[in-house]
C-alpha atoms as a PDB file:
ATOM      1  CA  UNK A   1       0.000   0.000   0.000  1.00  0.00           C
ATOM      2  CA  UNK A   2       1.944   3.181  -1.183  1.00  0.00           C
ATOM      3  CA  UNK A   3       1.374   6.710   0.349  1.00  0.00           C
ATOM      4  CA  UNK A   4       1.816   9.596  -0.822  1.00  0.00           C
ATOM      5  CA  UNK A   5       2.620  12.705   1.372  1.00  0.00           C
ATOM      6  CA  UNK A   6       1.373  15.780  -0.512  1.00  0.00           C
ATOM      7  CA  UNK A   7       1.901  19.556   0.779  1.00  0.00           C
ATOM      8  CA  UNK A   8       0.150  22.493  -0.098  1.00  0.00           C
ATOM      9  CA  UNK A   9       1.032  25.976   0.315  1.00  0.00           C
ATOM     10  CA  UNK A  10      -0.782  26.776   3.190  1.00  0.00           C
ATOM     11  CA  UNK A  11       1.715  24.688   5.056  1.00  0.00           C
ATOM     12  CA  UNK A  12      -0.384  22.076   5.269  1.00  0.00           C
ATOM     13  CA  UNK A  13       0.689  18.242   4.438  1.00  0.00           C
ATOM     14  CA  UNK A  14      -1.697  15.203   3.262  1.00  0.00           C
ATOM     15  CA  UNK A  15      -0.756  11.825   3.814  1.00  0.00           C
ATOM     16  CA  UNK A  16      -2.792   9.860   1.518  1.00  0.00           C
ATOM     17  CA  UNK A  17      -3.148   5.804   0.424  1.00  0.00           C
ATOM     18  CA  UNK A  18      -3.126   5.649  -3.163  1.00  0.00           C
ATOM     19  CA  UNK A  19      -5.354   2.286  -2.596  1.00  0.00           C
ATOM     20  CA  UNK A  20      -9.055   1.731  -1.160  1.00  0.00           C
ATOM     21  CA  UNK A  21      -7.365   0.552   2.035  1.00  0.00           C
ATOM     22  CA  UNK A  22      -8.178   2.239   5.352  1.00  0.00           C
ATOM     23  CA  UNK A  23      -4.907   3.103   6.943  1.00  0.00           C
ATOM     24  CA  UNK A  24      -4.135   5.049  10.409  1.00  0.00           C
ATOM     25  CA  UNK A  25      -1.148   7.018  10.883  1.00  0.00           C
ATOM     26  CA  UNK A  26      -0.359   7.274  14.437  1.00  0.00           C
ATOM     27  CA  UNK A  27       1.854  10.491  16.014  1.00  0.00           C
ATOM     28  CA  UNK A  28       3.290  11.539  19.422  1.00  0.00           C
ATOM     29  CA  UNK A  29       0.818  12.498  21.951  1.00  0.00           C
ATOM     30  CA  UNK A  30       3.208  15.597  21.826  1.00  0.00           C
ATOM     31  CA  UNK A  31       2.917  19.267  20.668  1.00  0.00           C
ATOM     32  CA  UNK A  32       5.573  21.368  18.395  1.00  0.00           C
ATOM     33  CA  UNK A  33       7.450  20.431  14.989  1.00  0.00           C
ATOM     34  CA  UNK A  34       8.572  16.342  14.934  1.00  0.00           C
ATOM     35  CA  UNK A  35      10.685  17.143  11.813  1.00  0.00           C
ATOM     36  CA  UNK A  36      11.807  20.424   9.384  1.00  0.00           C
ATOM     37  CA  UNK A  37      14.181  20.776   6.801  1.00  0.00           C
ATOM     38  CA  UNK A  38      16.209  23.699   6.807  1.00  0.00           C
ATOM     39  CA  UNK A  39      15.449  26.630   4.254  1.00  0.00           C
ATOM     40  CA  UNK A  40      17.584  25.907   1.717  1.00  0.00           C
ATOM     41  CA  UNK A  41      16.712  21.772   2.505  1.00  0.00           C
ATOM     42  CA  UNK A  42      19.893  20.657   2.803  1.00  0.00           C
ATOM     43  CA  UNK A  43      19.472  19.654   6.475  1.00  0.00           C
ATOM     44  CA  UNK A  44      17.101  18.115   8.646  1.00  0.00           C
ATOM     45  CA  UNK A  45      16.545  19.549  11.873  1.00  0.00           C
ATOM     46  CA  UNK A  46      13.897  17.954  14.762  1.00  0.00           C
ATOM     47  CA  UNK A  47      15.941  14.926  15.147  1.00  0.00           C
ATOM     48  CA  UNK A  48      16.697  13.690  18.928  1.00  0.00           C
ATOM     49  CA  UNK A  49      20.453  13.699  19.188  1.00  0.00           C
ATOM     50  CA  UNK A  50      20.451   9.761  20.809  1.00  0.00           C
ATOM     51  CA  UNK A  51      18.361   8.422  17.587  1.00  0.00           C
ATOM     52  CA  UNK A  52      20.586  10.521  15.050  1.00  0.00           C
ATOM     53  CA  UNK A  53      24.063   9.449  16.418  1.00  0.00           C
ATOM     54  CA  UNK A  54      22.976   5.585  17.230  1.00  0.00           C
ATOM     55  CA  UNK A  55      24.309   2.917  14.696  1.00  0.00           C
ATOM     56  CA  UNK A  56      23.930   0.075  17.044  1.00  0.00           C
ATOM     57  CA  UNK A  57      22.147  -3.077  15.903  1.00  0.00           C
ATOM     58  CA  UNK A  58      20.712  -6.009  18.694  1.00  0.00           C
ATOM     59  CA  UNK A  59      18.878  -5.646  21.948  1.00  0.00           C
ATOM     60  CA  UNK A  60      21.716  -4.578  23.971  1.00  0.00           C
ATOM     61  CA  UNK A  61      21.671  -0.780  24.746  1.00  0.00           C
ATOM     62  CA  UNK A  62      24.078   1.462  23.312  1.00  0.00           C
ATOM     63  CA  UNK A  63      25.882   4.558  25.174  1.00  0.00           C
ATOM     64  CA  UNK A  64      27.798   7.531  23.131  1.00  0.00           C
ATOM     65  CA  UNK A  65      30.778   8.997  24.698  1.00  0.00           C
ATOM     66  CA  UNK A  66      30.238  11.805  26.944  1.00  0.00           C
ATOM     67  CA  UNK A  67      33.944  13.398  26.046  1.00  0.00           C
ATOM     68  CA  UNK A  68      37.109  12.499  24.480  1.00  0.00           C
ATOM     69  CA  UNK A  69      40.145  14.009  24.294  1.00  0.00           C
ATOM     70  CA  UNK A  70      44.086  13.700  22.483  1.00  0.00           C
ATOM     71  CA  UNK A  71      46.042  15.593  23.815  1.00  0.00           C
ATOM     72  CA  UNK A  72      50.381  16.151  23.553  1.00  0.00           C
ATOM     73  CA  UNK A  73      51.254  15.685  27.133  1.00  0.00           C
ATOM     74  CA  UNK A  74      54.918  16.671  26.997  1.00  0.00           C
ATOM     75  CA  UNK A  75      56.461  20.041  27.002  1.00  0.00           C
ATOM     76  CA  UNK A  76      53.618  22.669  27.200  1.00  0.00           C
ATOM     77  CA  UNK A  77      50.672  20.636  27.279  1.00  0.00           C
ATOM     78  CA  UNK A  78      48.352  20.719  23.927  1.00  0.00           C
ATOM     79  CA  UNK A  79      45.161  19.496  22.965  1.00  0.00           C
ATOM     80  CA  UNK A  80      45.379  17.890  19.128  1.00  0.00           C
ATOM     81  CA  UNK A  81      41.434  17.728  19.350  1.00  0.00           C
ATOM     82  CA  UNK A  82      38.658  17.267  21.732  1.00  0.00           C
ATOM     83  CA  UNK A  83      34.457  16.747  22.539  1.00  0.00           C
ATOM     84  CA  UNK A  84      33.369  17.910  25.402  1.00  0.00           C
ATOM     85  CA  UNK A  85      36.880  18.935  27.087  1.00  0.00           C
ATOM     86  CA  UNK A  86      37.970  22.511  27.973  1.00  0.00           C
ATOM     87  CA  UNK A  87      41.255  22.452  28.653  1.00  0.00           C
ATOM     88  CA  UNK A  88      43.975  19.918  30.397  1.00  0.00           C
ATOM     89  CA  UNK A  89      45.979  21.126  33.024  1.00  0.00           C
ATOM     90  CA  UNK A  90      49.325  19.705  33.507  1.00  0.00           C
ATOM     91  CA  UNK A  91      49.759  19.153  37.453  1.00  0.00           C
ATOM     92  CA  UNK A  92      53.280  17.800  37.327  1.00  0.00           C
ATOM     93  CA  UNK A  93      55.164  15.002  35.707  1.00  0.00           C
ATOM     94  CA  UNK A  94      52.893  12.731  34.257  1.00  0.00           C
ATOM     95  CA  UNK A  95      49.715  13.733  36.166  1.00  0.00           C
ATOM     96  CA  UNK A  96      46.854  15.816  34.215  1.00  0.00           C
ATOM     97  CA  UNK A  97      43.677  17.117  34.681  1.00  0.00           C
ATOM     98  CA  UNK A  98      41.418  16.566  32.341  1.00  0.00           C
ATOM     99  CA  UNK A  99      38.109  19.280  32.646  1.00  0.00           C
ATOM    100  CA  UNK A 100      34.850  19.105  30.944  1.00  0.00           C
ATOM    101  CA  UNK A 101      32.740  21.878  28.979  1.00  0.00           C
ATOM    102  CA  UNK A 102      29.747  20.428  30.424  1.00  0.00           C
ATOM    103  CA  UNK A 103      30.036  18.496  33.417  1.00  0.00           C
ATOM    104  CA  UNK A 104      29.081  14.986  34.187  1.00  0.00           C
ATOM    105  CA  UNK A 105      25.932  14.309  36.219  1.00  0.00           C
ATOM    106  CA  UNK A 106      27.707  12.894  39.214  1.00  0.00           C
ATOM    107  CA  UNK A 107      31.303  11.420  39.075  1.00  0.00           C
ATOM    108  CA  UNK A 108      29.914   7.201  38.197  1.00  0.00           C
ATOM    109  CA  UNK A 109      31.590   7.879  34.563  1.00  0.00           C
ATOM    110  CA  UNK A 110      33.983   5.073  32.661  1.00  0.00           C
ATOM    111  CA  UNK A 111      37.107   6.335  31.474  1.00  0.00           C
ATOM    112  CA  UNK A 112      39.492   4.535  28.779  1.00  0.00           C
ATOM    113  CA  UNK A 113      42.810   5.666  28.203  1.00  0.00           C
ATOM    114  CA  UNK A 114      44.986   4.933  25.463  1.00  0.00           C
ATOM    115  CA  UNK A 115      48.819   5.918  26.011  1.00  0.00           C
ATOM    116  CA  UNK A 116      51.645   6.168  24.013  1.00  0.00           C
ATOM    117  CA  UNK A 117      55.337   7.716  23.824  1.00  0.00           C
ATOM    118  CA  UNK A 118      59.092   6.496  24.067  1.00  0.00           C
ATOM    119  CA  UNK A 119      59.536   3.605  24.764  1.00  0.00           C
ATOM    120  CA  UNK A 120      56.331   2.323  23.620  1.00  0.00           C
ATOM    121  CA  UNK A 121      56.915  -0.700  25.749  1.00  0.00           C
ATOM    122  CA  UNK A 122      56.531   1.044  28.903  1.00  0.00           C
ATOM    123  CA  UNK A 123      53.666   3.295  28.368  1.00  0.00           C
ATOM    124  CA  UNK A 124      51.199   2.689  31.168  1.00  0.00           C
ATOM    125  CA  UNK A 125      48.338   5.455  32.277  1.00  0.00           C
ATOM    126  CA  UNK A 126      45.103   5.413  34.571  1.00  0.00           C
ATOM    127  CA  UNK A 127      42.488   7.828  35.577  1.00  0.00           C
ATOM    128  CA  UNK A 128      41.964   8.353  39.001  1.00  0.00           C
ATOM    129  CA  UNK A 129      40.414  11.334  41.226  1.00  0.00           C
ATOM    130  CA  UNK A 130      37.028  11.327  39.202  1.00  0.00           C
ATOM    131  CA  UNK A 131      34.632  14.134  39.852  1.00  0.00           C
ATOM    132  CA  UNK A 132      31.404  15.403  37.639  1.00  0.00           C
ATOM    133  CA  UNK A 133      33.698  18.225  36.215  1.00  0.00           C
ATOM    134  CA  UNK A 134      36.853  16.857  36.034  1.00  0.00           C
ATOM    135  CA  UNK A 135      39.083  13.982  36.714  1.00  0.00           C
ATOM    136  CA  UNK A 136      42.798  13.105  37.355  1.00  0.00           C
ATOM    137  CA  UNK A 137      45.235  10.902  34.568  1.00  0.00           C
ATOM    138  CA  UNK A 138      48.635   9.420  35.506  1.00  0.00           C
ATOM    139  CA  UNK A 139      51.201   8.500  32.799  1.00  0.00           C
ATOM    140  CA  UNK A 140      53.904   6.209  34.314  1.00  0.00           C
ATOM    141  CA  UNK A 141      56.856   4.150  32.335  1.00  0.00           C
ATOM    142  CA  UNK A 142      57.590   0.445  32.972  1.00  0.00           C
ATOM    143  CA  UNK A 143      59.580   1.158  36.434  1.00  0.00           C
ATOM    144  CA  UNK A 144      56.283   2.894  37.355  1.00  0.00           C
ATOM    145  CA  UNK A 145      57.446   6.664  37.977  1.00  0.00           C
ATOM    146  CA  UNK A 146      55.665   9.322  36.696  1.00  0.00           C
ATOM    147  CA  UNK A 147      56.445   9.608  32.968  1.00  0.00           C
ATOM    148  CA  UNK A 148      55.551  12.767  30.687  1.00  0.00           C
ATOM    149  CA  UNK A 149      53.847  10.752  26.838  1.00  0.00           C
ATOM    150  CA  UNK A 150      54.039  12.638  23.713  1.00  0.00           C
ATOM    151  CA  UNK A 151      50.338  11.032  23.287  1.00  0.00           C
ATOM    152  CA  UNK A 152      47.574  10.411  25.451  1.00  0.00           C
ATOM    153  CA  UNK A 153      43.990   9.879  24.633  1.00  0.00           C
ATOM    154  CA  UNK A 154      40.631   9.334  26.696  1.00  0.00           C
ATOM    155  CA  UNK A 155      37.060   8.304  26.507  1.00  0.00           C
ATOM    156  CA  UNK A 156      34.688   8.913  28.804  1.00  0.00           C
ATOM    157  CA  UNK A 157      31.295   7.113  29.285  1.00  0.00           C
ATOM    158  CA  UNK A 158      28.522   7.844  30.975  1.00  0.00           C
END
């Protein structure tokens, strides 16, 4: 049974079976716009942010990162790119801060690290010190002291 969604130029919009079937279209029991296209209709905007980012397939849920960050944490300490992270502040030799734009809800986040610099071998790191706006990253090397990495990257969950 095809439809056929016809608009008219009093803004109104027709959905219509092109069959003798009787067909009901059920909405939201909400008010306000479910879905627009931008002026020149090369966007769509009206989309929930959860349904537009989610790829997942299966029954399991799925959960977006809440912030990110890679960051150069040797010499003056620079972020290469970020989501959701403001700045990093170096506290001393190996030890950061990392601080969110927008803080967590409470401090019951996941973080994964990934950490890298020479040697290779003996990169180790480990968030610690969590809070909802901020938490704490060590960088150590295989004798476990503090250890400044030329690359160090997070993910947060929430």
């Amino acid at each position: 049974m095809p439809l056929v969604l016809t608009g008219a130029t009093s803004g109104s919009t027709t959905l219509q079976s092109t069959d003798a079937v009787t067909n009901t279209l059920t909405l939201p029991a909400s008010t306000g716009t479910l879905l627009t296209t931008t002026g020149d209709g090369s966007g769509l905007t009206g989309i929930p942010a959860p349904a537009a980012l989610s790829t997942a397939s299966g029954s399991a849920p799925s959960y977006s990162a809440r912030a990110w960050v890679n960051f150069n944490g040797t010499g003056t300490v620079a972020i290469r790119d970020s989501g959701n992270v403001s700045s990093i502040t170096d506290n001393s030799t190996g030890n950061y801060t990392v601080n969110f734009t927008t803080a967590m809800s409470d401090a019951n986040y996941a973080v994964a690290d990934s950490i890298s610099g020479s040697p290779l071998s003996d990169a180790i790191g480990g968030a610690y010190t969590y809070s909802a706006g901020s938490f704490l990253i060590n960088t150590r090397n295989g004798v476990n002291a503090q250890a400044d990495r030329t690359t160090i990257s997070v993910v947060v969950f929430r």
